[in-house]
Protein backbone atom coordinates (compact mmCIF):
# COMPACT_ATOMS: atom_id res chain seq x y z
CA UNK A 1 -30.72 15.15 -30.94
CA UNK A 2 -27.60 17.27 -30.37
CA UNK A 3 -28.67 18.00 -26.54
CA UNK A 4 -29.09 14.51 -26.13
CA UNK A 5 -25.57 13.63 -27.08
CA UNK A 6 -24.26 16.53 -24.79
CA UNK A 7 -25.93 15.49 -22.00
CA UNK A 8 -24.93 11.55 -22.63
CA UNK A 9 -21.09 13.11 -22.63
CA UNK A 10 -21.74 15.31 -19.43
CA UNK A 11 -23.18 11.83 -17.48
CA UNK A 12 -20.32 9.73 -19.02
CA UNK A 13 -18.04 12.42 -17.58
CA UNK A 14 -19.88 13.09 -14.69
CA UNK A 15 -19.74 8.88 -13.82
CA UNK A 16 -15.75 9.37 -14.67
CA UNK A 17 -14.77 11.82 -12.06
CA UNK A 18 -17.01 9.37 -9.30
CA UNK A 19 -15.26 6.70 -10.38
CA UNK A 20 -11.95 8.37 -10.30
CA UNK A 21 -12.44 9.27 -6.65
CA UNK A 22 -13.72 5.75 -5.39
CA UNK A 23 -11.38 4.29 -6.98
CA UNK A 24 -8.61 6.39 -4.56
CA UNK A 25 -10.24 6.11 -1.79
CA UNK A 26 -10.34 2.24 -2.12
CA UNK A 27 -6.83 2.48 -3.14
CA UNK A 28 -5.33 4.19 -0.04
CA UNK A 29 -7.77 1.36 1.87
CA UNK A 30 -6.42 -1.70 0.65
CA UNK A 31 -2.42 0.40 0.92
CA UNK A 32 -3.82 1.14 4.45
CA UNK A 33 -4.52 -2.76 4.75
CA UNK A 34 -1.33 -4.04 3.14
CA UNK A 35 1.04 -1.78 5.11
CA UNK A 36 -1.27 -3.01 8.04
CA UNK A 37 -0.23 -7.43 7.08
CA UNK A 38 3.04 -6.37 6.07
CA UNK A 39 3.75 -5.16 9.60
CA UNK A 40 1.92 -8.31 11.36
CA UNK A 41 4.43 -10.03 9.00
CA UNK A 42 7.18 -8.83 9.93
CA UNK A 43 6.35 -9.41 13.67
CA UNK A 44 5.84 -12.86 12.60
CA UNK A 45 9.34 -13.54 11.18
CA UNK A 46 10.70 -11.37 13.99
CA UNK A 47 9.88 -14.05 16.19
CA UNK A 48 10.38 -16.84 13.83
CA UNK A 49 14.19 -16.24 13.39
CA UNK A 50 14.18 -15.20 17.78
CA UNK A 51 13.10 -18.59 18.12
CA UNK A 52 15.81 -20.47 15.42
CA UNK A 53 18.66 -18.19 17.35
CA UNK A 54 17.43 -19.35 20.70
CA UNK A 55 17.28 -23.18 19.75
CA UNK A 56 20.37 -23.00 17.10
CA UNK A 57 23.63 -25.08 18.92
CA UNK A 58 26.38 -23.66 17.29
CA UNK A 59 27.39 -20.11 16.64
CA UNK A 60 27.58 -20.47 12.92
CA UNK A 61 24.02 -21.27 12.81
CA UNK A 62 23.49 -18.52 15.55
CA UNK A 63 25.00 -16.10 12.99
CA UNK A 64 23.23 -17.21 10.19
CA UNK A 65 19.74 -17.07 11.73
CA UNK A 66 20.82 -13.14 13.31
CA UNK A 67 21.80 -12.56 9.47
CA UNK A 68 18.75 -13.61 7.97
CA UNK A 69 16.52 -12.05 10.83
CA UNK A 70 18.06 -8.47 9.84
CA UNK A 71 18.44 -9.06 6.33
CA UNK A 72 14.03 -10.40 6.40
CA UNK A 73 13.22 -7.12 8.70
CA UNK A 74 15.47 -5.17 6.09
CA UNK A 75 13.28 -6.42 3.43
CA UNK A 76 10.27 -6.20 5.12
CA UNK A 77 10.94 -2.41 6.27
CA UNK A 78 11.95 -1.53 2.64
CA UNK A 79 8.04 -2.92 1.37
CA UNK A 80 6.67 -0.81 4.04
CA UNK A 81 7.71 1.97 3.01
CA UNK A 82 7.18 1.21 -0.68
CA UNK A 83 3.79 1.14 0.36
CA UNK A 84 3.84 4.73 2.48
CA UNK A 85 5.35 6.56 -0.55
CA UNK A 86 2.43 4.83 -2.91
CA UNK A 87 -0.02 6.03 0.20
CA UNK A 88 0.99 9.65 -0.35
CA UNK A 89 0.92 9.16 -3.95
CA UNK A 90 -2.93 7.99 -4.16
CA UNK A 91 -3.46 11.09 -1.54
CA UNK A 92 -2.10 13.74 -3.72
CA UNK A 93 -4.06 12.23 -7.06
CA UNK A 94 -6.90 12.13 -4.88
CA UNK A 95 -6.81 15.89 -4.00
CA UNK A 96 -6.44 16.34 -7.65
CA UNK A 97 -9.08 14.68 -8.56
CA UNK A 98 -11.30 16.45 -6.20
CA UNK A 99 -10.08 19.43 -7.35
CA UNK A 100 -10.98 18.93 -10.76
CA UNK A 101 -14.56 17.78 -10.17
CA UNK A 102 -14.84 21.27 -8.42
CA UNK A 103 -13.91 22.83 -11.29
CA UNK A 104 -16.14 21.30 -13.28
């Protein structure tokens, strides 16, 4: 009875440490992807607020669309990387992960 309960633990642990590592690896994937749609974005507004400056009549509104165009690419540059640093960070837990299952 006791070897059976050891050997329940060691696949529950075993199952664990997988886990652990898929669940990295799909988590610098769907970073990858959202850095990836947060830079398409950012083309898109890019162009957006080119396109209210070009047709805008009066300076004011000229101003204010050139405002908001840096202040959205600010924003958008400040997500991205958000998203790099929380790249790195899935990295290094992944190495550590890794590492552990090797020393197990």
């Amino acid at each position: 009875m006791r070897t059976k309960t050891l050997t329940t633990v060691f696949l529950i642990e075993f199952i664990k440490k997988i886990m652990s590592v898929e669940y990295y690896r799909k988590r610098l994937i769907d970073l990858r992807s959202a850095v990836a749609k947060e830079r398409e974005a950012k083309k898109k507004d890019n162009a957006h607020y080119a396109d209210l400056v070009k047709r805008a009549t009066s300076t004011t509104s000229k101003a204010s669309y050139r405002k908001q165009k840096i202040d959205r690419a600010a924003s958008h540059d400040r997500r991205i990387e958000s998203l790099k640093r929380e790249i790195e960070n899935a990295k290094a837990s992944l190495a550590r992960e890794r590492a552990a299952a090797k020393r197990k």
